[in-house]
PDB file of N, CA and C in Angstrom:
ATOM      1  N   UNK A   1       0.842  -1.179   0.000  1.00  0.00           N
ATOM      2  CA  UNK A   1       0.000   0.000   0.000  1.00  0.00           C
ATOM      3  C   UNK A   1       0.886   1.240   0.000  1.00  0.00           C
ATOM      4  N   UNK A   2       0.197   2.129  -0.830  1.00  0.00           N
ATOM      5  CA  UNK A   2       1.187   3.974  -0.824  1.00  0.00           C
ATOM      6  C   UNK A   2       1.208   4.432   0.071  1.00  0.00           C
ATOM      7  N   UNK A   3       1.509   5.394   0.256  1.00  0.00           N
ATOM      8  CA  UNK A   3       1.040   5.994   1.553  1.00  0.00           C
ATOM      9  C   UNK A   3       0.082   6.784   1.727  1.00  0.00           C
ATOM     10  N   UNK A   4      -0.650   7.082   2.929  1.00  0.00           N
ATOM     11  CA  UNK A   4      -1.929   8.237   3.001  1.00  0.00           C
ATOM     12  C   UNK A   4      -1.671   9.177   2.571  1.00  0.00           C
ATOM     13  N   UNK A   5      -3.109   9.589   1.916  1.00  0.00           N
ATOM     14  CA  UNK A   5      -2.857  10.906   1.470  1.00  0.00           C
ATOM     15  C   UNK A   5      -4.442  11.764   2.348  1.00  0.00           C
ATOM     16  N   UNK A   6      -4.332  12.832   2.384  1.00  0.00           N
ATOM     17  CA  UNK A   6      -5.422  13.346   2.896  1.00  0.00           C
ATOM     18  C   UNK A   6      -6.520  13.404   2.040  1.00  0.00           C
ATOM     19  N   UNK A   7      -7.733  14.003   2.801  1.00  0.00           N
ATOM     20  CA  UNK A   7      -9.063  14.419   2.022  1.00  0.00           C
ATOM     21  C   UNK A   7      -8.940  15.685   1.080  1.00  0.00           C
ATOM     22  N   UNK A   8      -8.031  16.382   1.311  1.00  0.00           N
ATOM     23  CA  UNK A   8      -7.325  17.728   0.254  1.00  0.00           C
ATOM     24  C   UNK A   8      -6.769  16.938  -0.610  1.00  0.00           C
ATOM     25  N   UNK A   9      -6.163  16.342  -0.501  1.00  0.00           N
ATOM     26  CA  UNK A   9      -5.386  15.819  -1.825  1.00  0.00           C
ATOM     27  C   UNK A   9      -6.389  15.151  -2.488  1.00  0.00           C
ATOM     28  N   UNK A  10      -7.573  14.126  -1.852  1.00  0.00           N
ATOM     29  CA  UNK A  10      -8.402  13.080  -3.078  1.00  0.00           C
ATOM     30  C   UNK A  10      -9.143  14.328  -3.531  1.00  0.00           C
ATOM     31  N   UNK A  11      -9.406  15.410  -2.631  1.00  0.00           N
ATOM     32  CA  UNK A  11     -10.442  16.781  -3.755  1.00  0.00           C
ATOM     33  C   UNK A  11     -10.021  17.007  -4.792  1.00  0.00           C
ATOM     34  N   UNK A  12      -8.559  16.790  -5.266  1.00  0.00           N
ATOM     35  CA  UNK A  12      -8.098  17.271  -6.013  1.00  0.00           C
ATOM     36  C   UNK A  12      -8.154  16.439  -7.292  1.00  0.00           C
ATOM     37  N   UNK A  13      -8.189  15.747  -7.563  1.00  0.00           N
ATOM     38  CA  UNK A  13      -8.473  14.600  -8.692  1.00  0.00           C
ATOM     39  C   UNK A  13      -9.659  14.674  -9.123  1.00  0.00           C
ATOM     40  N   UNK A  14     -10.113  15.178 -10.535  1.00  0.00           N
ATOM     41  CA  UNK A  14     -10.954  15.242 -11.062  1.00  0.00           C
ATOM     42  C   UNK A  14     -11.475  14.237 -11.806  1.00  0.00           C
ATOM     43  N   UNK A  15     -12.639  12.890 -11.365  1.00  0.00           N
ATOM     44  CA  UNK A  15     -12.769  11.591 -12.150  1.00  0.00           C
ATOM     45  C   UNK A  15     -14.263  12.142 -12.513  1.00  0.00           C
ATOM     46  N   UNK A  16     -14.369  11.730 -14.074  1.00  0.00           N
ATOM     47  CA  UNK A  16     -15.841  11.889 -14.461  1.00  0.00           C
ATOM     48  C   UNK A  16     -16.254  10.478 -15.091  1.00  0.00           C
ATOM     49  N   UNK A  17     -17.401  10.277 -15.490  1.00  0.00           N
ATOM     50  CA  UNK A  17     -17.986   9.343 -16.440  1.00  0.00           C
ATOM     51  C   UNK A  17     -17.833  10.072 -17.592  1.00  0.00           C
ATOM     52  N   UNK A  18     -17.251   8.892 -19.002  1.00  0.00           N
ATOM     53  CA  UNK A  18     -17.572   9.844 -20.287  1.00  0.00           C
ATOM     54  C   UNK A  18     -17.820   8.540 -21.273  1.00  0.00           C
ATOM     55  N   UNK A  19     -18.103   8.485 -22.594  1.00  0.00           N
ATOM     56  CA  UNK A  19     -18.775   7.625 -23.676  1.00  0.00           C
ATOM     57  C   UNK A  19     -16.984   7.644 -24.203  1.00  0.00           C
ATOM     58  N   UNK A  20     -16.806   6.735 -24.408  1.00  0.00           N
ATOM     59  CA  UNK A  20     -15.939   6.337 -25.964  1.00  0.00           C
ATOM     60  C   UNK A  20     -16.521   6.566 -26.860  1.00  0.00           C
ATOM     61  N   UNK A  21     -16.308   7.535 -28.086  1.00  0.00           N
ATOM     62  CA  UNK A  21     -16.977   8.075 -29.225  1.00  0.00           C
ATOM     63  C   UNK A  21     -15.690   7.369 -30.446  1.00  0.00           C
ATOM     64  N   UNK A  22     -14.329   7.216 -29.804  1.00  0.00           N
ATOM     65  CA  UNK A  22     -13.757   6.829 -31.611  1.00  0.00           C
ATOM     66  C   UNK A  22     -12.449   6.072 -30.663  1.00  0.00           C
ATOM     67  N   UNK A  23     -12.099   5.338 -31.543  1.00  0.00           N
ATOM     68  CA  UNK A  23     -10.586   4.496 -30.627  1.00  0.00           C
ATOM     69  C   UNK A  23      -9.890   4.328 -32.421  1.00  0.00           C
ATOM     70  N   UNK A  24      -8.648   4.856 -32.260  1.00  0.00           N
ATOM     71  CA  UNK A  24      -7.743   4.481 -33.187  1.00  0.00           C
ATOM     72  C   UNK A  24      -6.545   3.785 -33.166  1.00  0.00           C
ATOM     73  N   UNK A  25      -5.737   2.731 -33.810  1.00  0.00           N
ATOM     74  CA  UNK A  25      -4.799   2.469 -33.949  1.00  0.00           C
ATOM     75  C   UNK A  25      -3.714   3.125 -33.327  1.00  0.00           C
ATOM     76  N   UNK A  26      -2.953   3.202 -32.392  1.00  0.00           N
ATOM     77  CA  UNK A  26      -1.560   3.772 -32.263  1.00  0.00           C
ATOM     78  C   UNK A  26      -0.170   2.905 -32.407  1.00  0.00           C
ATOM     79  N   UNK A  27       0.119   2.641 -33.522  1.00  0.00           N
ATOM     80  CA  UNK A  27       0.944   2.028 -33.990  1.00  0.00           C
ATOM     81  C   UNK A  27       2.708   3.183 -33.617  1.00  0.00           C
ATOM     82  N   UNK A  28       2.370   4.152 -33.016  1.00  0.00           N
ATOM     83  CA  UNK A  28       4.007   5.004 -32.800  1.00  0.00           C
ATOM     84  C   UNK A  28       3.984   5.270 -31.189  1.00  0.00           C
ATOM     85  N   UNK A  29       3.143   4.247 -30.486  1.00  0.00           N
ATOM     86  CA  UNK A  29       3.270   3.783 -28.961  1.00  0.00           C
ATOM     87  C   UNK A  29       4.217   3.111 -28.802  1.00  0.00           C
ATOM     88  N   UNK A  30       5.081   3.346 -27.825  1.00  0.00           N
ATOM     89  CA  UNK A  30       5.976   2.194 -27.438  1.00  0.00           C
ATOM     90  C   UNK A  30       5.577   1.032 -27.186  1.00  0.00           C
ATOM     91  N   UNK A  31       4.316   0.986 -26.462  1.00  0.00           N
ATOM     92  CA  UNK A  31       3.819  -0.297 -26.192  1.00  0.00           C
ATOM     93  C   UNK A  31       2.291  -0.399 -26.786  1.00  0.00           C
ATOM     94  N   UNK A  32       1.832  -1.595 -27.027  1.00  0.00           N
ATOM     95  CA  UNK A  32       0.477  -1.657 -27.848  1.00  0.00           C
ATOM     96  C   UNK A  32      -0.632  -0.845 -27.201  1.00  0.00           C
ATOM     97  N   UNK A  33      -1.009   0.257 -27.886  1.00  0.00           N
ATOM     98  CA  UNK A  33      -2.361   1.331 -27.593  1.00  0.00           C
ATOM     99  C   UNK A  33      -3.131   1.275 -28.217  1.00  0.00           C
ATOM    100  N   UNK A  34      -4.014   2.118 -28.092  1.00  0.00           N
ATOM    101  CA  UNK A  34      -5.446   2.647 -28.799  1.00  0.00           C
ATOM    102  C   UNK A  34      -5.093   4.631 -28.446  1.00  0.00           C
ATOM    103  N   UNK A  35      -5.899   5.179 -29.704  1.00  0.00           N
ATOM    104  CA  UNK A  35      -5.829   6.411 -28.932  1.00  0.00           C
ATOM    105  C   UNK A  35      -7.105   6.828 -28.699  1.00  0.00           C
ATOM    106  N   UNK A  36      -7.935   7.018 -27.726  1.00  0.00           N
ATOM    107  CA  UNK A  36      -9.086   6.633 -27.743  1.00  0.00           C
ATOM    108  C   UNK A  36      -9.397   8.042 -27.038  1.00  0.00           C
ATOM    109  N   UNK A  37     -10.834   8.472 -28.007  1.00  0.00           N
ATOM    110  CA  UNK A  37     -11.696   9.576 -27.240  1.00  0.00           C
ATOM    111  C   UNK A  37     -13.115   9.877 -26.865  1.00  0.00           C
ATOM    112  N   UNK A  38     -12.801  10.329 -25.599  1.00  0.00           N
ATOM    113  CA  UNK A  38     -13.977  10.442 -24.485  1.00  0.00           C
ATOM    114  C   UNK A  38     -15.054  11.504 -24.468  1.00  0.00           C
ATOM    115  N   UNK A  39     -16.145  11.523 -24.777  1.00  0.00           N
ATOM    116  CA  UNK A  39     -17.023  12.649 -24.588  1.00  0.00           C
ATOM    117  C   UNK A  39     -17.619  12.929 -23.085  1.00  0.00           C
ATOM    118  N   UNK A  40     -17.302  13.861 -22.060  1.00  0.00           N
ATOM    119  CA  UNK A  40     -17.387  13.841 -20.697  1.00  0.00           C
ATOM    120  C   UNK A  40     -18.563  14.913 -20.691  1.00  0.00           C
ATOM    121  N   UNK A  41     -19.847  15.301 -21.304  1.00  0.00           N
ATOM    122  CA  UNK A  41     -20.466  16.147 -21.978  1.00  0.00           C
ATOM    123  C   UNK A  41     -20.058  17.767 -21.980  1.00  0.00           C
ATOM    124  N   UNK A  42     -21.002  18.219 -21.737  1.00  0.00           N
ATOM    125  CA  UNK A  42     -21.022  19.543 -21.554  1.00  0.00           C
ATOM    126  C   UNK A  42     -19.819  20.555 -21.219  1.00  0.00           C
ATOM    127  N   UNK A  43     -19.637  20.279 -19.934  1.00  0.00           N
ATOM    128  CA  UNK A  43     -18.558  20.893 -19.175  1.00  0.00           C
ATOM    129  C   UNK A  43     -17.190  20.655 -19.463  1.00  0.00           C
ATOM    130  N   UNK A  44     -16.892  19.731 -20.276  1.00  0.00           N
ATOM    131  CA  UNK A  44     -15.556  19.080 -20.120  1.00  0.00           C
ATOM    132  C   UNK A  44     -15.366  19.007 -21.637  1.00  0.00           C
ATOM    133  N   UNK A  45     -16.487  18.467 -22.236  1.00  0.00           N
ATOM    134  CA  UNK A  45     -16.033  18.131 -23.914  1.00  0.00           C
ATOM    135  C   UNK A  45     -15.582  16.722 -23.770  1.00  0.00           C
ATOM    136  N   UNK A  46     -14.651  16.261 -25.073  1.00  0.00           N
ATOM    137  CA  UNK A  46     -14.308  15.399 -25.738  1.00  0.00           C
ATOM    138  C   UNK A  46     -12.887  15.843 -25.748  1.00  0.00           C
ATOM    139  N   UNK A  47     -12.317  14.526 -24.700  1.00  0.00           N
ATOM    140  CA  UNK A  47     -11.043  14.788 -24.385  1.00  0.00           C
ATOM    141  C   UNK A  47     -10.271  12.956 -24.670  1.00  0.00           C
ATOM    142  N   UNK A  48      -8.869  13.021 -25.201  1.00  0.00           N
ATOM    143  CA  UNK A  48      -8.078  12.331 -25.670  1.00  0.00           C
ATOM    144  C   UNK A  48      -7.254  11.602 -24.773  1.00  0.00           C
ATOM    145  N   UNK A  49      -6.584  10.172 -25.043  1.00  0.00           N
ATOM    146  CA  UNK A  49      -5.786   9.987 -24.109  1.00  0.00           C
ATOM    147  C   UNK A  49      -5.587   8.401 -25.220  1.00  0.00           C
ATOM    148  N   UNK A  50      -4.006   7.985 -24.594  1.00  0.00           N
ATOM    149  CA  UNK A  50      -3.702   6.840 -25.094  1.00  0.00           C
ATOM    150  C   UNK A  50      -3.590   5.750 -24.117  1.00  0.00           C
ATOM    151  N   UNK A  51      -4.794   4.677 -24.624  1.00  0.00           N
ATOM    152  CA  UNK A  51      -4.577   3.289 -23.692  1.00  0.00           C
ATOM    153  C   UNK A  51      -4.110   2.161 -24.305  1.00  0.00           C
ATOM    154  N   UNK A  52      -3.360   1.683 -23.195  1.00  0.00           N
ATOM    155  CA  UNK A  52      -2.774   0.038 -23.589  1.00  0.00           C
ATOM    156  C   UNK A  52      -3.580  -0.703 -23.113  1.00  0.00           C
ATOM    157  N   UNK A  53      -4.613  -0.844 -23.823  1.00  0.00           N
ATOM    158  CA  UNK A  53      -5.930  -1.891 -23.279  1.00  0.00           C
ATOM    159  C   UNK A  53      -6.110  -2.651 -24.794  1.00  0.00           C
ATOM    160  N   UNK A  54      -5.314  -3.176 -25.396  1.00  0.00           N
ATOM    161  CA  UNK A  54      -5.322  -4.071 -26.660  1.00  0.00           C
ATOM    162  C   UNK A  54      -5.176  -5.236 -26.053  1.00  0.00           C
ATOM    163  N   UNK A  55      -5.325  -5.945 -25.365  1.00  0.00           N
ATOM    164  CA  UNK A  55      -4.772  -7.231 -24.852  1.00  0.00           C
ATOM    165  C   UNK A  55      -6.444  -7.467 -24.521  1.00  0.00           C
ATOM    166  N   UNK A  56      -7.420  -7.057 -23.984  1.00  0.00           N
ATOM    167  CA  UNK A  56      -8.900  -6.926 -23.530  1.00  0.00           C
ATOM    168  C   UNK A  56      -9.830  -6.911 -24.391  1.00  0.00           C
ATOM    169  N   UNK A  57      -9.476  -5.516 -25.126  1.00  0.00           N
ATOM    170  CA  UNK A  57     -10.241  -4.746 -25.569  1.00  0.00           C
ATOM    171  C   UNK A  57     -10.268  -4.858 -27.409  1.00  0.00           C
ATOM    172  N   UNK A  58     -11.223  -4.299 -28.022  1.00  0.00           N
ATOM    173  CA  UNK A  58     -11.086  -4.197 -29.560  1.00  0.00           C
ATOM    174  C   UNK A  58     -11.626  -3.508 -29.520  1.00  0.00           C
ATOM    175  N   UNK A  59     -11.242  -2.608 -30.445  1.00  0.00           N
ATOM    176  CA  UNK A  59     -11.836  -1.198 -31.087  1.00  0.00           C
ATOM    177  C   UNK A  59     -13.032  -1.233 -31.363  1.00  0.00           C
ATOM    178  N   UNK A  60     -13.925  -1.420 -31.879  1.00  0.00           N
ATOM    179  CA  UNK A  60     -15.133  -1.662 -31.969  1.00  0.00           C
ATOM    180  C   UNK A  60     -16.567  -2.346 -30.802  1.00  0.00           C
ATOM    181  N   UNK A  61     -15.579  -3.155 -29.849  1.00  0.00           N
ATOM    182  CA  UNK A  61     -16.047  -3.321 -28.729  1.00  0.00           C
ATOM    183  C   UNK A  61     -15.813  -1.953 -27.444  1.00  0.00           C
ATOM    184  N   UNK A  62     -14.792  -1.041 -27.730  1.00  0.00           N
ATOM    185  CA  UNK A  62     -14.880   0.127 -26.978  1.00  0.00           C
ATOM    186  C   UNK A  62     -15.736   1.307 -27.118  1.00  0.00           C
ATOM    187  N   UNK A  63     -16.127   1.500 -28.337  1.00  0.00           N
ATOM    188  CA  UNK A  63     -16.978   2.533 -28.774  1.00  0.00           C
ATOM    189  C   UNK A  63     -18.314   2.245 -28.314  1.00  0.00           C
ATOM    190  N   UNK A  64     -18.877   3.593 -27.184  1.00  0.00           N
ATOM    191  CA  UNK A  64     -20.456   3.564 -27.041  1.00  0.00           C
ATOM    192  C   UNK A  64     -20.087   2.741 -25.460  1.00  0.00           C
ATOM    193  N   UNK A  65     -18.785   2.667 -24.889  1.00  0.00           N
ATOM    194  CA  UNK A  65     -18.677   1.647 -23.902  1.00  0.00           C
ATOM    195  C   UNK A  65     -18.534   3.279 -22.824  1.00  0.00           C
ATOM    196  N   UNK A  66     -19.223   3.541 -21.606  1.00  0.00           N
ATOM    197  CA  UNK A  66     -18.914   4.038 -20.389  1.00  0.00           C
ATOM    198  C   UNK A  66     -17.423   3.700 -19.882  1.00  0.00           C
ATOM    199  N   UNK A  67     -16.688   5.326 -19.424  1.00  0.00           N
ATOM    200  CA  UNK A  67     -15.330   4.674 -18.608  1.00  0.00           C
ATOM    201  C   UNK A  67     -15.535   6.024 -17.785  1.00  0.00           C
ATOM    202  N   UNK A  68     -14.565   5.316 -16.984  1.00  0.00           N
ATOM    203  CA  UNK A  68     -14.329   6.709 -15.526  1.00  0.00           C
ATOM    204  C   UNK A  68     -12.559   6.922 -16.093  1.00  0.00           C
ATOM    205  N   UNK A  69     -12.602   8.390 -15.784  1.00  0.00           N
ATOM    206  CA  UNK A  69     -11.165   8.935 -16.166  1.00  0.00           C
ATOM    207  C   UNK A  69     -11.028  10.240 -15.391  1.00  0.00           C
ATOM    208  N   UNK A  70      -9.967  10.359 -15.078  1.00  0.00           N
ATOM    209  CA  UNK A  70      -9.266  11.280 -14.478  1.00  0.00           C
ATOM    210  C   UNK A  70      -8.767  12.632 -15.600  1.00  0.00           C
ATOM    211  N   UNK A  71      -9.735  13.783 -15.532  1.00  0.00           N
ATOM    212  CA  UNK A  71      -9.965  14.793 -16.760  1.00  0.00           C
ATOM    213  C   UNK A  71      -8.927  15.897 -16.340  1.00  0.00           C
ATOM    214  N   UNK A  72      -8.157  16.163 -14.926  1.00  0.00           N
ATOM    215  CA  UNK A  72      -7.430  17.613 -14.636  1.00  0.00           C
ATOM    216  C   UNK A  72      -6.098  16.940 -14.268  1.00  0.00           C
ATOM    217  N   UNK A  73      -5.665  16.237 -15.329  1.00  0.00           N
ATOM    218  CA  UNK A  73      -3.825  15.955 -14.967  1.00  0.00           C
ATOM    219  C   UNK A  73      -3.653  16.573 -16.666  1.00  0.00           C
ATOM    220  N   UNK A  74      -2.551  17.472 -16.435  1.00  0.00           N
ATOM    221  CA  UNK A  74      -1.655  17.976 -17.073  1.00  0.00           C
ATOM    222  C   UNK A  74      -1.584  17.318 -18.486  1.00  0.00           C
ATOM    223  N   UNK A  75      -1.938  17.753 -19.817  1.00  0.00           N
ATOM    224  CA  UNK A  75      -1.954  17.222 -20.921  1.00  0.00           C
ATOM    225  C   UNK A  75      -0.220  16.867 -21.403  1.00  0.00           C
ATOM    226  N   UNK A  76      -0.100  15.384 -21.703  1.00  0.00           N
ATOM    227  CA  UNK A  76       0.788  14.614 -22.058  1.00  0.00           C
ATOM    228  C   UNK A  76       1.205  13.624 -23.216  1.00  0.00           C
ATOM    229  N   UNK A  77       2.851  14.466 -23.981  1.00  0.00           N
ATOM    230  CA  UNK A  77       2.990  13.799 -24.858  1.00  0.00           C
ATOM    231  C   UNK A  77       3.525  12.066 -24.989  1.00  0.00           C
ATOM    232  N   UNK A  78       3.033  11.591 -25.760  1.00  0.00           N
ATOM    233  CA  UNK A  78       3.268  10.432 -25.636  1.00  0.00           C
ATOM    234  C   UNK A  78       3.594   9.983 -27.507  1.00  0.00           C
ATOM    235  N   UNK A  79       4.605   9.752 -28.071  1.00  0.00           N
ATOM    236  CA  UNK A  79       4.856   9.884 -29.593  1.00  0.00           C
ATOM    237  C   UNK A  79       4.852  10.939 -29.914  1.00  0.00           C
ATOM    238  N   UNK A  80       3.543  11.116 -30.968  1.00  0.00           N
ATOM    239  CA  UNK A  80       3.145  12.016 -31.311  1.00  0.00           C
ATOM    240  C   UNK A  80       1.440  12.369 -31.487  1.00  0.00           C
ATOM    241  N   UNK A  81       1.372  11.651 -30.060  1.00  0.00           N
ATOM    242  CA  UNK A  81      -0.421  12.253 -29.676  1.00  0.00           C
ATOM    243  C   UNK A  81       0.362  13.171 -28.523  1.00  0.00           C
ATOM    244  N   UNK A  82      -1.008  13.452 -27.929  1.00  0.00           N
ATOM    245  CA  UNK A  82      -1.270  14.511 -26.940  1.00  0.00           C
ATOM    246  C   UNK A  82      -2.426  13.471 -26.147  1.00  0.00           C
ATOM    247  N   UNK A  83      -2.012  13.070 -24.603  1.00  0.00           N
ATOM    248  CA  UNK A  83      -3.190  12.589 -24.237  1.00  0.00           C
ATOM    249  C   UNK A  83      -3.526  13.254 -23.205  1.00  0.00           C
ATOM    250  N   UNK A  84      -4.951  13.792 -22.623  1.00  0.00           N
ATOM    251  CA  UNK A  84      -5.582  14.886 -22.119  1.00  0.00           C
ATOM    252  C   UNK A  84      -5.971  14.291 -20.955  1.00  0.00           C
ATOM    253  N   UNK A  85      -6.261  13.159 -20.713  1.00  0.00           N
ATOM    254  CA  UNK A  85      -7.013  12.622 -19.648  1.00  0.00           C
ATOM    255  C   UNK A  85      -6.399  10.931 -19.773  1.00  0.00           C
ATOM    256  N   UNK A  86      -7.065  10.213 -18.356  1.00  0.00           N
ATOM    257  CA  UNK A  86      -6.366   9.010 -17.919  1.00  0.00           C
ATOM    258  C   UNK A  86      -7.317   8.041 -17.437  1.00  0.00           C
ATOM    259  N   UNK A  87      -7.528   6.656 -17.982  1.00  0.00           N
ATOM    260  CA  UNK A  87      -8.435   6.373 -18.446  1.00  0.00           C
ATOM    261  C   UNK A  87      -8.285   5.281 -16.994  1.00  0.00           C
ATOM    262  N   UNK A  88      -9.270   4.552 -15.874  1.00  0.00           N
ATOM    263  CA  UNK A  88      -9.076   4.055 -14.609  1.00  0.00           C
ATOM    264  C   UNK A  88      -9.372   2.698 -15.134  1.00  0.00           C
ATOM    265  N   UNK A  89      -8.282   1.429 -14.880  1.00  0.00           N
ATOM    266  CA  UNK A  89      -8.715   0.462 -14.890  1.00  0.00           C
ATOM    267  C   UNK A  89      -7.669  -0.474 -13.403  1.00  0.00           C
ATOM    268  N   UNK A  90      -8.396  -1.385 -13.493  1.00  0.00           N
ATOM    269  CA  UNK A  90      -7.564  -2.630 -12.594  1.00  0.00           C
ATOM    270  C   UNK A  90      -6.460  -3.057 -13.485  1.00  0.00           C
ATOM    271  N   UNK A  91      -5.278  -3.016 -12.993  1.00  0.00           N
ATOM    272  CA  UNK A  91      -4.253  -3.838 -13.878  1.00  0.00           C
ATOM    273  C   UNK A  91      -3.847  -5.265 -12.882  1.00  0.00           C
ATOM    274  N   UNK A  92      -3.853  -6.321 -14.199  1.00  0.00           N
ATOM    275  CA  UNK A  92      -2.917  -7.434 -13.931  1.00  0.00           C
ATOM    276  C   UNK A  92      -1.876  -7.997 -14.625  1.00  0.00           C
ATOM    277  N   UNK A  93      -1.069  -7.630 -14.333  1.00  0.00           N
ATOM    278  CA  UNK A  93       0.278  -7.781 -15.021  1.00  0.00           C
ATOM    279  C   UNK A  93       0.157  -6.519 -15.879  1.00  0.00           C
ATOM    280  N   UNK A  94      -0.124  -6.696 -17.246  1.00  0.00           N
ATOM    281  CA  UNK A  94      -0.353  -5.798 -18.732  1.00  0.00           C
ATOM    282  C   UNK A  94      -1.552  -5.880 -18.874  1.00  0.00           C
ATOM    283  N   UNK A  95      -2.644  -6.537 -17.826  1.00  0.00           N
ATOM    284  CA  UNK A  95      -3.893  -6.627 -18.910  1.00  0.00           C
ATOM    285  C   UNK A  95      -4.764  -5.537 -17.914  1.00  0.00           C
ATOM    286  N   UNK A  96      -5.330  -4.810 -18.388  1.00  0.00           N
ATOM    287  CA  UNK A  96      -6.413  -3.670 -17.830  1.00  0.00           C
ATOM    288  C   UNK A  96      -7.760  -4.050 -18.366  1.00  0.00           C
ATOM    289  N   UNK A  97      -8.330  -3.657 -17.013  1.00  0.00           N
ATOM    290  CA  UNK A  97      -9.965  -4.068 -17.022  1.00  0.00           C
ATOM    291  C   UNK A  97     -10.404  -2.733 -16.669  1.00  0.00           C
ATOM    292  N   UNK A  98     -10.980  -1.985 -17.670  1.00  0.00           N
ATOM    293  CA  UNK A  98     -11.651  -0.362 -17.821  1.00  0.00           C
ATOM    294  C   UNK A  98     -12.734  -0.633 -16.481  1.00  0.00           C
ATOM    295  N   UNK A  99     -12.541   0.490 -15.699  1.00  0.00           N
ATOM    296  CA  UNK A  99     -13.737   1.112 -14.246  1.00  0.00           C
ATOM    297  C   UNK A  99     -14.771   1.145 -15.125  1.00  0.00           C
ATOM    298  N   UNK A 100     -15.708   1.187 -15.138  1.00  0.00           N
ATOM    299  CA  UNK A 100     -17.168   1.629 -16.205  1.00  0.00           C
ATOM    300  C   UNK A 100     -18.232   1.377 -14.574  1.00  0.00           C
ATOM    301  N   UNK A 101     -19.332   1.965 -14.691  1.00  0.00           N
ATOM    302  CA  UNK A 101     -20.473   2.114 -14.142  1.00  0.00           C
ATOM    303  C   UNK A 101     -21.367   1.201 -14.434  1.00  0.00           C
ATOM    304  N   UNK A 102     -22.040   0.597 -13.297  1.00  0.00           N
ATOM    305  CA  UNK A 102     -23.098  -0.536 -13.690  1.00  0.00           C
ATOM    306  C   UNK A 102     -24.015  -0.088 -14.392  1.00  0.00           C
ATOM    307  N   UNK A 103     -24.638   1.135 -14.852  1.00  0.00           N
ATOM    308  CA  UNK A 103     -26.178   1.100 -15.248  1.00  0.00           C
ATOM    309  C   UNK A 103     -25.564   2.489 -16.125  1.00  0.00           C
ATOM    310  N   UNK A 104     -26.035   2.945 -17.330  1.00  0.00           N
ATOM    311  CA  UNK A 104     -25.783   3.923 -17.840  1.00  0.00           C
ATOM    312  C   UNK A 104     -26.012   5.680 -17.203  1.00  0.00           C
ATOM    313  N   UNK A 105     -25.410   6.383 -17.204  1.00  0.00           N
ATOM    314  CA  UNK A 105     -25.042   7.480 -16.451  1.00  0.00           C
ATOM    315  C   UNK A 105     -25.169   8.565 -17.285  1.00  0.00           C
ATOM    316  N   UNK A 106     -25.221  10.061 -17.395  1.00  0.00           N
ATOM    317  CA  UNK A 106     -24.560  10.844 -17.641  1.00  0.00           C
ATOM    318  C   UNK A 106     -23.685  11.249 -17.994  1.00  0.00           C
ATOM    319  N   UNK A 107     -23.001  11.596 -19.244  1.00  0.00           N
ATOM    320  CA  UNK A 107     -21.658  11.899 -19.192  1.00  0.00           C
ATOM    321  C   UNK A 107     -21.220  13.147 -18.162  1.00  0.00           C
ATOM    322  N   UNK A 108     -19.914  13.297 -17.634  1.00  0.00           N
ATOM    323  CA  UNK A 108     -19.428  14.497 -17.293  1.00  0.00           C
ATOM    324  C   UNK A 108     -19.880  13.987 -15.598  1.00  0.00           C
ATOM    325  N   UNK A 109     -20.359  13.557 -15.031  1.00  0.00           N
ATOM    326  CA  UNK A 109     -20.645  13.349 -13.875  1.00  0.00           C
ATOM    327  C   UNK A 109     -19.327  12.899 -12.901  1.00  0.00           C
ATOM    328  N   UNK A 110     -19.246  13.323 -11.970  1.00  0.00           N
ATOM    329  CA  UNK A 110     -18.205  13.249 -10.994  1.00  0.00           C
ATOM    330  C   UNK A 110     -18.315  11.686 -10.037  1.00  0.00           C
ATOM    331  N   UNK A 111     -17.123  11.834 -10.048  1.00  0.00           N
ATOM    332  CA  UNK A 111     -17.061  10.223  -9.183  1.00  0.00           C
ATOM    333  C   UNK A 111     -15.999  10.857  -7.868  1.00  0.00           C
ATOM    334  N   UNK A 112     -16.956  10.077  -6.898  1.00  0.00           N
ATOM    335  CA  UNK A 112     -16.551  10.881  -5.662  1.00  0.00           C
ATOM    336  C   UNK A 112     -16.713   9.938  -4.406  1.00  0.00           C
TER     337      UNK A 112
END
């Protein structure tokens, strides 16, 4: 386990619900990605980020799929994307299992 952090610090992490609207190929990842983007509605938009969830996942099975992501960390290059936000899953070993919400939600909604 990390170490504690306070109730100021978890305020600070911004996690919303958002839709997968498009997942592309990232073939100039170091390691096998998708570059996949999130519509978090209103407030937030349609924001970018690159996942290594190819081992799980297929492109066509991600689109229209609910994920929880972390929308206020510092936009980051990775190749030659830009990824905006950070997408929450369980890892085992390399393989990630996407956070998603049991019952369909809202986009843009806060997880708290």
């Amino acid at each position: 386990m990390k170490e504690h952090i306070s109730w100021s610090d978890f305020a600070k992490i911004d996690m919303r619900v958002g839709t997968v609207i498009e997942v592309n190929d990232f073939p100039e990842a170091r390691n096998p990605a998708y570059q996949v983007h999130i519509d978090f509605g209103e407030e937030i938009g349609v924001k970018k980020t690159s996942a290594q969830i190819t081992l799980k996942y297929k492109k066509e099975d991600l689109v229209g799929l609910q994920v929880i992501a972390v929308v206020n960390f510092p936009k980051k290059q990775i190749a030659n994307f830009m990824s905006e936000c950070l997408i929450l899953g369980a890892v085992n070993e390399k393989e990630v299992t996407l956070l998603q919400p049991t019952g369909k939600v809202i986009n843009g909604l806060k997880i708290s």
